[in-house]
PDB file of N, CA and C in Angstrom:
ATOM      1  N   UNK A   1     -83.564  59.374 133.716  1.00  0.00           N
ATOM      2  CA  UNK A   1     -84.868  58.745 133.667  1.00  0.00           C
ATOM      3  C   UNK A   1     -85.540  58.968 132.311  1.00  0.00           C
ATOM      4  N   UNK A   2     -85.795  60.160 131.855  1.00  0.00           N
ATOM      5  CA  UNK A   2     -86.498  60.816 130.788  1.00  0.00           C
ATOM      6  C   UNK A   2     -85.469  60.156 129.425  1.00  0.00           C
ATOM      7  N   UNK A   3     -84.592  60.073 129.732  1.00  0.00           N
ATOM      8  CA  UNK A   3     -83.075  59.373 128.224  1.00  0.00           C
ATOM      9  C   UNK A   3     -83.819  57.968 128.244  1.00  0.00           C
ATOM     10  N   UNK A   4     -83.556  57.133 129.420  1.00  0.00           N
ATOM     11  CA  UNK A   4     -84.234  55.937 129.279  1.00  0.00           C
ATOM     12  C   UNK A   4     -85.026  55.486 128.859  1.00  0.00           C
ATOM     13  N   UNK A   5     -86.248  56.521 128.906  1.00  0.00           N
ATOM     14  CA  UNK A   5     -87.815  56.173 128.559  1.00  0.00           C
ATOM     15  C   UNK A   5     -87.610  56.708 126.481  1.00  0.00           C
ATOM     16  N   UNK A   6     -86.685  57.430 126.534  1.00  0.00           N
ATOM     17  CA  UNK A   6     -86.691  57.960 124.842  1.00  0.00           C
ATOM     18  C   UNK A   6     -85.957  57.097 124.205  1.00  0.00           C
ATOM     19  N   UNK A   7     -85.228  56.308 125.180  1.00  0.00           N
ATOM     20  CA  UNK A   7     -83.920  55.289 124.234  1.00  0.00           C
ATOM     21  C   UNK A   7     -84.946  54.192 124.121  1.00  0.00           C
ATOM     22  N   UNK A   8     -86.126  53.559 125.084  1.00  0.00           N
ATOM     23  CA  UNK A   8     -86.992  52.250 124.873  1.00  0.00           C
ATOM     24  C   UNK A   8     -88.158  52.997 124.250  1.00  0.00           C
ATOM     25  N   UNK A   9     -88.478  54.032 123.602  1.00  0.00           N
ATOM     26  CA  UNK A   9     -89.897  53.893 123.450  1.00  0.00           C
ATOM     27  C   UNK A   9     -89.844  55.288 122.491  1.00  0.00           C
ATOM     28  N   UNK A  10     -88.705  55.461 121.712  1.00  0.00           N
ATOM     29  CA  UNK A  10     -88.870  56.317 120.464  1.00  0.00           C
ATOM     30  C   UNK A  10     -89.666  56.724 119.597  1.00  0.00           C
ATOM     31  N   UNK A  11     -90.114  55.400 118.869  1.00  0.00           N
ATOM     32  CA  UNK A  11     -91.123  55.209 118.265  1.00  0.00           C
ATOM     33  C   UNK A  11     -92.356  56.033 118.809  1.00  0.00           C
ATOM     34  N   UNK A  12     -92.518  55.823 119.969  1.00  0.00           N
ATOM     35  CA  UNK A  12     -94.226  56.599 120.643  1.00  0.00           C
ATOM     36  C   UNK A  12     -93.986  58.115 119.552  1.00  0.00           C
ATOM     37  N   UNK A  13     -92.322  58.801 119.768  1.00  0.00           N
ATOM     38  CA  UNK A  13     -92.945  59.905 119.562  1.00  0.00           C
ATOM     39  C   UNK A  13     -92.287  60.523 118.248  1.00  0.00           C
ATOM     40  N   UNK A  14     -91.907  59.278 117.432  1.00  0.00           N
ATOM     41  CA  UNK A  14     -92.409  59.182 115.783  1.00  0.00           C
ATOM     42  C   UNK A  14     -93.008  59.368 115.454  1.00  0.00           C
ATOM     43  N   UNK A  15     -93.807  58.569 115.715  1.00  0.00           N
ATOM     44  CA  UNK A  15     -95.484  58.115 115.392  1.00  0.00           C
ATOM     45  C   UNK A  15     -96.324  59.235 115.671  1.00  0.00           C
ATOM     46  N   UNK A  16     -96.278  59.749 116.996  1.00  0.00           N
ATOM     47  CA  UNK A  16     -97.005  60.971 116.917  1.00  0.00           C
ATOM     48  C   UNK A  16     -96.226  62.499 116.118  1.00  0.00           C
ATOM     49  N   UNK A  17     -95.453  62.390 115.976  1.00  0.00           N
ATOM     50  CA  UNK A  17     -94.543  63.211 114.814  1.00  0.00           C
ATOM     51  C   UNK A  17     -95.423  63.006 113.311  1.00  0.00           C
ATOM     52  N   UNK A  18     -95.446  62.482 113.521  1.00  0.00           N
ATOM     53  CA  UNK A  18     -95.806  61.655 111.737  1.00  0.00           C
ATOM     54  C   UNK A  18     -97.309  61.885 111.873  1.00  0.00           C
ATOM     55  N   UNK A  19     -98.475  62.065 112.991  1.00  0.00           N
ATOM     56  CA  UNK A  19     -99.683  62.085 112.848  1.00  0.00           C
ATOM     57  C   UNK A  19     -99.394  63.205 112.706  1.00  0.00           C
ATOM     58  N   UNK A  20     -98.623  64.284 113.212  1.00  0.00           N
ATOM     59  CA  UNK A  20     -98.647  65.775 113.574  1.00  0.00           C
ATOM     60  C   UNK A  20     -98.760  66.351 112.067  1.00  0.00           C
ATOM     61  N   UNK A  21     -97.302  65.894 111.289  1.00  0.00           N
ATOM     62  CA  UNK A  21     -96.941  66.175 109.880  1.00  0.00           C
ATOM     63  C   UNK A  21     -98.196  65.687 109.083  1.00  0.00           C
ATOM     64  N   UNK A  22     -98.716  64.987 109.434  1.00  0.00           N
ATOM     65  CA  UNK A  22    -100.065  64.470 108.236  1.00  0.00           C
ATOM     66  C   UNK A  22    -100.813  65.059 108.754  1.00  0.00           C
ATOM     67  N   UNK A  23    -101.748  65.315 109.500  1.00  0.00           N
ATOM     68  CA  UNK A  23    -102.659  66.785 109.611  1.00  0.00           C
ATOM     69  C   UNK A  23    -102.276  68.229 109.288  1.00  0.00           C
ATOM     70  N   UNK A  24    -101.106  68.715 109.346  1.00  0.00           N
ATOM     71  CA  UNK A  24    -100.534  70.001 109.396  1.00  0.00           C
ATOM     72  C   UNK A  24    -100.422  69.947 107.650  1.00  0.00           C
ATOM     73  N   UNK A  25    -100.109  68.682 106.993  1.00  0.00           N
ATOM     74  CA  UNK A  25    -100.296  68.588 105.461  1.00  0.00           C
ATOM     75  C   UNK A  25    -102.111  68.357 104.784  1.00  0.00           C
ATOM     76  N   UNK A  26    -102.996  67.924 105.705  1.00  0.00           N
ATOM     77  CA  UNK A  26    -103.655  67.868 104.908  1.00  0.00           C
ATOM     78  C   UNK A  26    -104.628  69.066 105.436  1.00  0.00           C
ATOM     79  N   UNK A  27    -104.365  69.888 106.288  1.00  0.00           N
ATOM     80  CA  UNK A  27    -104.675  71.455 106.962  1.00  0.00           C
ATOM     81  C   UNK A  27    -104.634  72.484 105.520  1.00  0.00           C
ATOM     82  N   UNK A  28    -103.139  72.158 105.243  1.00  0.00           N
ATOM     83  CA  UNK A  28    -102.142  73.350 104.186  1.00  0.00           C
ATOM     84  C   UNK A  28    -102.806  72.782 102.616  1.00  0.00           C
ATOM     85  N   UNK A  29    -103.103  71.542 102.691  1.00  0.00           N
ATOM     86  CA  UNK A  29    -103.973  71.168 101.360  1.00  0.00           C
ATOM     87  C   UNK A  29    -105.199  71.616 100.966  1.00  0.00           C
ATOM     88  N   UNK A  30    -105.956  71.596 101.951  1.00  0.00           N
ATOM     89  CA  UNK A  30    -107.362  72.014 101.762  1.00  0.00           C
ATOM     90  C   UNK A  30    -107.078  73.414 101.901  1.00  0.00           C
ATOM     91  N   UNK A  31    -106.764  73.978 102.377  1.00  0.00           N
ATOM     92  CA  UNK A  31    -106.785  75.761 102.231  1.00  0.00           C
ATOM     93  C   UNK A  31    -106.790  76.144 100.789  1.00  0.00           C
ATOM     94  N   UNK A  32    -105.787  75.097 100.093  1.00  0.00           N
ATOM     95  CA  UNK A  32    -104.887  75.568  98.557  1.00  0.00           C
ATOM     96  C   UNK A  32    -105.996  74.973  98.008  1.00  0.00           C
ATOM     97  N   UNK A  33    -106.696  73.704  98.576  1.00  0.00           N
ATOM     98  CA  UNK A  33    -108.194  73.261  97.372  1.00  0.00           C
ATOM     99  C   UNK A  33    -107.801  71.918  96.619  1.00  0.00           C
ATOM    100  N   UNK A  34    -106.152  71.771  97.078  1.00  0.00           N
ATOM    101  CA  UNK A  34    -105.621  70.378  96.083  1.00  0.00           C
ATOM    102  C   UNK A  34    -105.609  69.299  96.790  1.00  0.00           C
ATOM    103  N   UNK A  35    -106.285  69.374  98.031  1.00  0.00           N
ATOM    104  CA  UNK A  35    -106.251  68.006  98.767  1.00  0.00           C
ATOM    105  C   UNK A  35    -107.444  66.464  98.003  1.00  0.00           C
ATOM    106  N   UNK A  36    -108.414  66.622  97.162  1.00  0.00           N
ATOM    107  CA  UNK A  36    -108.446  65.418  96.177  1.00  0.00           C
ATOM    108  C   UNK A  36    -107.151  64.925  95.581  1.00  0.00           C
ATOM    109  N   UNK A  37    -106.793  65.857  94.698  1.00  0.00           N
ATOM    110  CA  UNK A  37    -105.451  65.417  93.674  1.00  0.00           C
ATOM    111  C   UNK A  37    -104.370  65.333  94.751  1.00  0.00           C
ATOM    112  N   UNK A  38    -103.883  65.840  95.386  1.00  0.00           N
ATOM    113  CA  UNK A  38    -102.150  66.007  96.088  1.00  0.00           C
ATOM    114  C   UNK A  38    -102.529  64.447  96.981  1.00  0.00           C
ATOM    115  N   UNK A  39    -103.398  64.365  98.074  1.00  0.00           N
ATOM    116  CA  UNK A  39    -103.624  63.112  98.753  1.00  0.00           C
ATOM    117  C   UNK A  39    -103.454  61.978  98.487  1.00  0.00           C
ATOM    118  N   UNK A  40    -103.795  61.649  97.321  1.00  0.00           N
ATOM    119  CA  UNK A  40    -103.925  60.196  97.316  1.00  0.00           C
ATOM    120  C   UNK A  40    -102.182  60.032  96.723  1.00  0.00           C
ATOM    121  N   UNK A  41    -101.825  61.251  96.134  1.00  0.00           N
ATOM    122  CA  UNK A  41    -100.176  60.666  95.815  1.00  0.00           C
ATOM    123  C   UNK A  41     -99.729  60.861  97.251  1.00  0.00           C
ATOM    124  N   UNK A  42     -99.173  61.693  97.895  1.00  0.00           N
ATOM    125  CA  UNK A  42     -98.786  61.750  99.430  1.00  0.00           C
ATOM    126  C   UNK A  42     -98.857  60.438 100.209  1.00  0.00           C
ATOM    127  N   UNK A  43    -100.563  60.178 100.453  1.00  0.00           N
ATOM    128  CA  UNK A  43    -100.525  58.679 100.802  1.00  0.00           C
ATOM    129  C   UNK A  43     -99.788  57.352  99.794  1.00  0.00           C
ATOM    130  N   UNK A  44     -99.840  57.548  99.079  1.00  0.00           N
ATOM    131  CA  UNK A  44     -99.368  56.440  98.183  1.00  0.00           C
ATOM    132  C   UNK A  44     -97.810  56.396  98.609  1.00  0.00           C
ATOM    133  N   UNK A  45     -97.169  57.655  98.608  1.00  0.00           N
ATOM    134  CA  UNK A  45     -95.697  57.679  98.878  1.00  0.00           C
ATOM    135  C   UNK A  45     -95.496  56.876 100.096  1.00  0.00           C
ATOM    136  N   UNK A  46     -96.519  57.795 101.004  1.00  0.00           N
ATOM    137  CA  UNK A  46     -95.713  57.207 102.583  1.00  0.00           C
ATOM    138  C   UNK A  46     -96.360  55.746 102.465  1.00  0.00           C
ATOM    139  N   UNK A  47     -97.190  54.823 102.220  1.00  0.00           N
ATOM    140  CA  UNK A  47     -97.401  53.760 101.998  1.00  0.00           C
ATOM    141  C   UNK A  47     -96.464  53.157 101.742  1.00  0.00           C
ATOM    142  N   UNK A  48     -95.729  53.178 100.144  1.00  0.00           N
ATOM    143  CA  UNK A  48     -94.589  52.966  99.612  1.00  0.00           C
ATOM    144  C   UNK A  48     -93.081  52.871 100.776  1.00  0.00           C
ATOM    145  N   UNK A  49     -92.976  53.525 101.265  1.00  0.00           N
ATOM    146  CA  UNK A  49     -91.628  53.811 102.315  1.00  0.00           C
ATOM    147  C   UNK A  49     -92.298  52.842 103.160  1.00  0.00           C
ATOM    148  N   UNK A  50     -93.543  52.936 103.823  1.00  0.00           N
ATOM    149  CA  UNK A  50     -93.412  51.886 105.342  1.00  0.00           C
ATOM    150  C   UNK A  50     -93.147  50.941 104.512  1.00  0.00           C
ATOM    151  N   UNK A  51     -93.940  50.101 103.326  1.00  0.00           N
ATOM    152  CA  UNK A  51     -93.234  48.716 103.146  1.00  0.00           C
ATOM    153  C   UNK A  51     -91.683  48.377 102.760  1.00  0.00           C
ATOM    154  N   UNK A  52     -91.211  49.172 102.435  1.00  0.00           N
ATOM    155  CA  UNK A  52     -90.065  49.329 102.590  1.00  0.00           C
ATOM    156  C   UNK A  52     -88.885  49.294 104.012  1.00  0.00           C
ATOM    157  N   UNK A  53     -89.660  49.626 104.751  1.00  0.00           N
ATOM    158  CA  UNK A  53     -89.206  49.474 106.394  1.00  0.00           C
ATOM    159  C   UNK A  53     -89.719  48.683 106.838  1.00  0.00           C
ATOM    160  N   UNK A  54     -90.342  47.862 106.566  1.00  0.00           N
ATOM    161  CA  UNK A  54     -91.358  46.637 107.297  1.00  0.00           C
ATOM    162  C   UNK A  54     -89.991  45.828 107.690  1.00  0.00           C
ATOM    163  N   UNK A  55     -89.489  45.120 106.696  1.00  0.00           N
ATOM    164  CA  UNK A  55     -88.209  44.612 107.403  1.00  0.00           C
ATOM    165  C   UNK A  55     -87.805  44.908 108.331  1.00  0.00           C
ATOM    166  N   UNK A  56     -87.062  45.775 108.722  1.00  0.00           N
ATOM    167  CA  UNK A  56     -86.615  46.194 109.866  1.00  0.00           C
ATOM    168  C   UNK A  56     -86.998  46.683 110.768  1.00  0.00           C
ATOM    169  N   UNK A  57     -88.339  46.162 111.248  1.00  0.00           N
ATOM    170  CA  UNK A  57     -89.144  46.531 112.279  1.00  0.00           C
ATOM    171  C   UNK A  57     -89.294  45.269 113.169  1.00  0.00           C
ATOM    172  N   UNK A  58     -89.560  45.621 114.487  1.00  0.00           N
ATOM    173  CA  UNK A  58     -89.690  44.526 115.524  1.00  0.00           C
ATOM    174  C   UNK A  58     -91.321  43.851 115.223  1.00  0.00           C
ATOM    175  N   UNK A  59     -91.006  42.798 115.208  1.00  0.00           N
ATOM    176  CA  UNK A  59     -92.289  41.599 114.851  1.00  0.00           C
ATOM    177  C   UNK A  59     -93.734  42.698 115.493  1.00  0.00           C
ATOM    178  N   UNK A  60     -93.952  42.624 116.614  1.00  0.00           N
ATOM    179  CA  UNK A  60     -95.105  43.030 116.908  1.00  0.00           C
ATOM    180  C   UNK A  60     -95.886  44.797 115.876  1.00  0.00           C
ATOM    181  N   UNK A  61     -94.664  45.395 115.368  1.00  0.00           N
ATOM    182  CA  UNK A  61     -95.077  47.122 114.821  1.00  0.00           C
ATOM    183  C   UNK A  61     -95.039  46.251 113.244  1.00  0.00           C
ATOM    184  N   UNK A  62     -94.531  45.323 112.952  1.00  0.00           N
ATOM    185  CA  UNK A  62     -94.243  45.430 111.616  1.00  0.00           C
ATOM    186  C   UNK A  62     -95.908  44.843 110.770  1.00  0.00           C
ATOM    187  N   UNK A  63     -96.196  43.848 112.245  1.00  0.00           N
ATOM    188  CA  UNK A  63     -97.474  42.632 111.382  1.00  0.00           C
ATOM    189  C   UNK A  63     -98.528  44.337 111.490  1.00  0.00           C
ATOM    190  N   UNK A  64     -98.691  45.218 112.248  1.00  0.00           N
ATOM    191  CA  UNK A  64     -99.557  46.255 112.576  1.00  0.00           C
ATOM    192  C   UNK A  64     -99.286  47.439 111.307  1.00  0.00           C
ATOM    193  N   UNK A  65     -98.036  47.434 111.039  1.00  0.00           N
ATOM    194  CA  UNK A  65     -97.589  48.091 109.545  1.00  0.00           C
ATOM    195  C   UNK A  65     -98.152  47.793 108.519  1.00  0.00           C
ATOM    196  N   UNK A  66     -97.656  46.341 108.488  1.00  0.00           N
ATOM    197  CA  UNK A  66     -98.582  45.549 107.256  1.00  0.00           C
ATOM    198  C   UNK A  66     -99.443  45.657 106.658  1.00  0.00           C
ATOM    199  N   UNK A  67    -100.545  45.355 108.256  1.00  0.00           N
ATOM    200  CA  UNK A  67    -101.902  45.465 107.844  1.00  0.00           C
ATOM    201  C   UNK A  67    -102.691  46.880 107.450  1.00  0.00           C
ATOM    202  N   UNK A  68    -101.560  47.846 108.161  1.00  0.00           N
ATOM    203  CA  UNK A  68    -102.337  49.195 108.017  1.00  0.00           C
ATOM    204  C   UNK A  68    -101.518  49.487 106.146  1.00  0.00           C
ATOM    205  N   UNK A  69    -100.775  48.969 106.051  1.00  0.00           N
ATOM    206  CA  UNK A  69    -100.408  49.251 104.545  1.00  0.00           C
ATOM    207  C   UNK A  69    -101.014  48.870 103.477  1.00  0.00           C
ATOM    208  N   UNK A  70    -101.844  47.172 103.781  1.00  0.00           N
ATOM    209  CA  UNK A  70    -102.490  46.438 102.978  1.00  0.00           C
ATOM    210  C   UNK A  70    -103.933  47.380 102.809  1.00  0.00           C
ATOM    211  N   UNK A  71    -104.437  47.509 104.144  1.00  0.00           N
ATOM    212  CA  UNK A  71    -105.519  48.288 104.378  1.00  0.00           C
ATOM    213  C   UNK A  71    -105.650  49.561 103.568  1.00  0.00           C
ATOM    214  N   UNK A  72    -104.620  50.383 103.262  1.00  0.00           N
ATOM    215  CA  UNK A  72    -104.676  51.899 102.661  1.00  0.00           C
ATOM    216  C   UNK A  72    -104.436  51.561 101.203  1.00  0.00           C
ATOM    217  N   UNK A  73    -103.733  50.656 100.881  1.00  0.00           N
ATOM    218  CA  UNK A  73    -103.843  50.461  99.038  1.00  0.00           C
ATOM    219  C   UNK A  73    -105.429  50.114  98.960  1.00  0.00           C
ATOM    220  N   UNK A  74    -106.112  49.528  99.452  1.00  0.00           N
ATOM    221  CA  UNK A  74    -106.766  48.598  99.009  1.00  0.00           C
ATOM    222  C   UNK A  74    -108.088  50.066  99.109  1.00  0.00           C
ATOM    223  N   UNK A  75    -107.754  50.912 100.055  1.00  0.00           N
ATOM    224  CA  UNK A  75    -108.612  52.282 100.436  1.00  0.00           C
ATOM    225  C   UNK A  75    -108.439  53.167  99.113  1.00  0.00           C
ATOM    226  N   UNK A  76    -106.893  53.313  98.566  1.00  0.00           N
ATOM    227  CA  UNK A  76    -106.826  54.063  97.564  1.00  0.00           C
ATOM    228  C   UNK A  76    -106.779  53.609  96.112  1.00  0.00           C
ATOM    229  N   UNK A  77    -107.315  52.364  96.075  1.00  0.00           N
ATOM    230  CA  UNK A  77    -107.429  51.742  94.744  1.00  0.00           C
ATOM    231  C   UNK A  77    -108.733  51.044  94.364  1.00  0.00           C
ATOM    232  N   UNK A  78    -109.682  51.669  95.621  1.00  0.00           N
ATOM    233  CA  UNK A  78    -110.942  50.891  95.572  1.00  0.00           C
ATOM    234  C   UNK A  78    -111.777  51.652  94.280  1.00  0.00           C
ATOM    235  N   UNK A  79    -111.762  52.792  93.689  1.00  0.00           N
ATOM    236  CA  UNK A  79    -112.070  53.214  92.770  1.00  0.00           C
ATOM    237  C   UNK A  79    -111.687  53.027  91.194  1.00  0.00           C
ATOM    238  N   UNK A  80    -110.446  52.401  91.457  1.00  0.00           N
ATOM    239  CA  UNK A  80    -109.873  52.337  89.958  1.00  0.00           C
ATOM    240  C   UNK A  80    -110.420  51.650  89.436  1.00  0.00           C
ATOM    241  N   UNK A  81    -110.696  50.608  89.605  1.00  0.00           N
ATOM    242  CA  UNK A  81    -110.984  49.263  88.940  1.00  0.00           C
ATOM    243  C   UNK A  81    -112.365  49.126  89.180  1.00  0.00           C
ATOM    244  N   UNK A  82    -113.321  50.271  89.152  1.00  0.00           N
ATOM    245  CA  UNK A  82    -115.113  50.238  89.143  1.00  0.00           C
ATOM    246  C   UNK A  82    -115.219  50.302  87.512  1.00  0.00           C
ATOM    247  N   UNK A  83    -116.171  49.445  87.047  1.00  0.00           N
ATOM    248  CA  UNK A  83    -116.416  49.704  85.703  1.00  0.00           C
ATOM    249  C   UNK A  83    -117.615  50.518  85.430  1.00  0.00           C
ATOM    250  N   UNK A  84    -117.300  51.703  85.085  1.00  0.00           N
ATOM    251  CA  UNK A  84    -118.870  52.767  84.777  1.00  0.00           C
ATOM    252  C   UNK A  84    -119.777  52.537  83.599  1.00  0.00           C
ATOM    253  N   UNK A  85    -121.030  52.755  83.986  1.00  0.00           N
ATOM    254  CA  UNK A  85    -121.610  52.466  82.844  1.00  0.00           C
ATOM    255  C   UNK A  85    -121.646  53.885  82.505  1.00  0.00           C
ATOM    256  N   UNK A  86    -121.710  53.530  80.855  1.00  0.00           N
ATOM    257  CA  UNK A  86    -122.284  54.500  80.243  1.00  0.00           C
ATOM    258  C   UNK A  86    -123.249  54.750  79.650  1.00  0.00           C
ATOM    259  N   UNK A  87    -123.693  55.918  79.567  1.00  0.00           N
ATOM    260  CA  UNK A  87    -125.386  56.154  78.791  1.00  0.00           C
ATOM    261  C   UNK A  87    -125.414  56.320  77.042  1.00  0.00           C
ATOM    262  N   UNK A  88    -123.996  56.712  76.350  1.00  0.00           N
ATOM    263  CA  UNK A  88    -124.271  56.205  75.279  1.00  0.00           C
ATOM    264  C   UNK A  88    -123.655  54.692  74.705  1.00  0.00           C
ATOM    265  N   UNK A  89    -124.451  54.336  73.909  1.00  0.00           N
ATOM    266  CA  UNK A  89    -124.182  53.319  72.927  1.00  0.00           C
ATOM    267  C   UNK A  89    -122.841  52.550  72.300  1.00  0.00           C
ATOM    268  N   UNK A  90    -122.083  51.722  72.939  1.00  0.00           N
ATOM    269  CA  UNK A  90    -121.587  51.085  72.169  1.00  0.00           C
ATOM    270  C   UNK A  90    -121.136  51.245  70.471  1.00  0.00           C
ATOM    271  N   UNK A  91    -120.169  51.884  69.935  1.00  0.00           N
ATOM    272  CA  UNK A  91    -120.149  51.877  68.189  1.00  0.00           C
ATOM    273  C   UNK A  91    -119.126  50.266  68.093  1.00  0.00           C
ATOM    274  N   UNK A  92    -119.939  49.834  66.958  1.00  0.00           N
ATOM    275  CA  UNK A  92    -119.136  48.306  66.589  1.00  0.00           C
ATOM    276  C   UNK A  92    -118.863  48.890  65.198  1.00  0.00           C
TER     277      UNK A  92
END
């Protein structure tokens, strides 16, 4: 019974594998103080790999991949491209 339910429905406990490992990493980050700097590469990686597996995912996890992939660049790049002002002067 219990083989059956792990051979159709693996994924469930990936996925919660993978929430487990990303809290238990960003737990061990903040203790050390490098969770600004270490985070946004970490996320960027695992970002990187799901689109990479998007292919080979069943239609319904992959369009939900997608969007959560499109969604987190767009989270970790919303800063780059702000233009700051500055308080001194322009030299020509």
């Amino acid at each position: 019974m219990i083989e059956r339910w792990l051979m159709d429905y693996w994924w469930i406990l990936a996925a919660l594998l993978y929430v487990i490992l990303l809290i238990v990493v960003m737990r061990v980050l903040a203790r050390r103080g490098t969770f600004d700097t270490v985070w946004p590469r970490i996320t960027l990686a695992v970002t990187c790999v799901l689109i990479i597996l998007i292919p080979t995912m069943h239609s319904p996890l992959s369009y939900v991949v997608a969007v959560g992939s499109v969604f987190n660049l767009l989270v970790l790049f919303k800063g780059m491209f702000k233009s700051e002002s500055s308080s001194e002067p322009v030299e020509r």
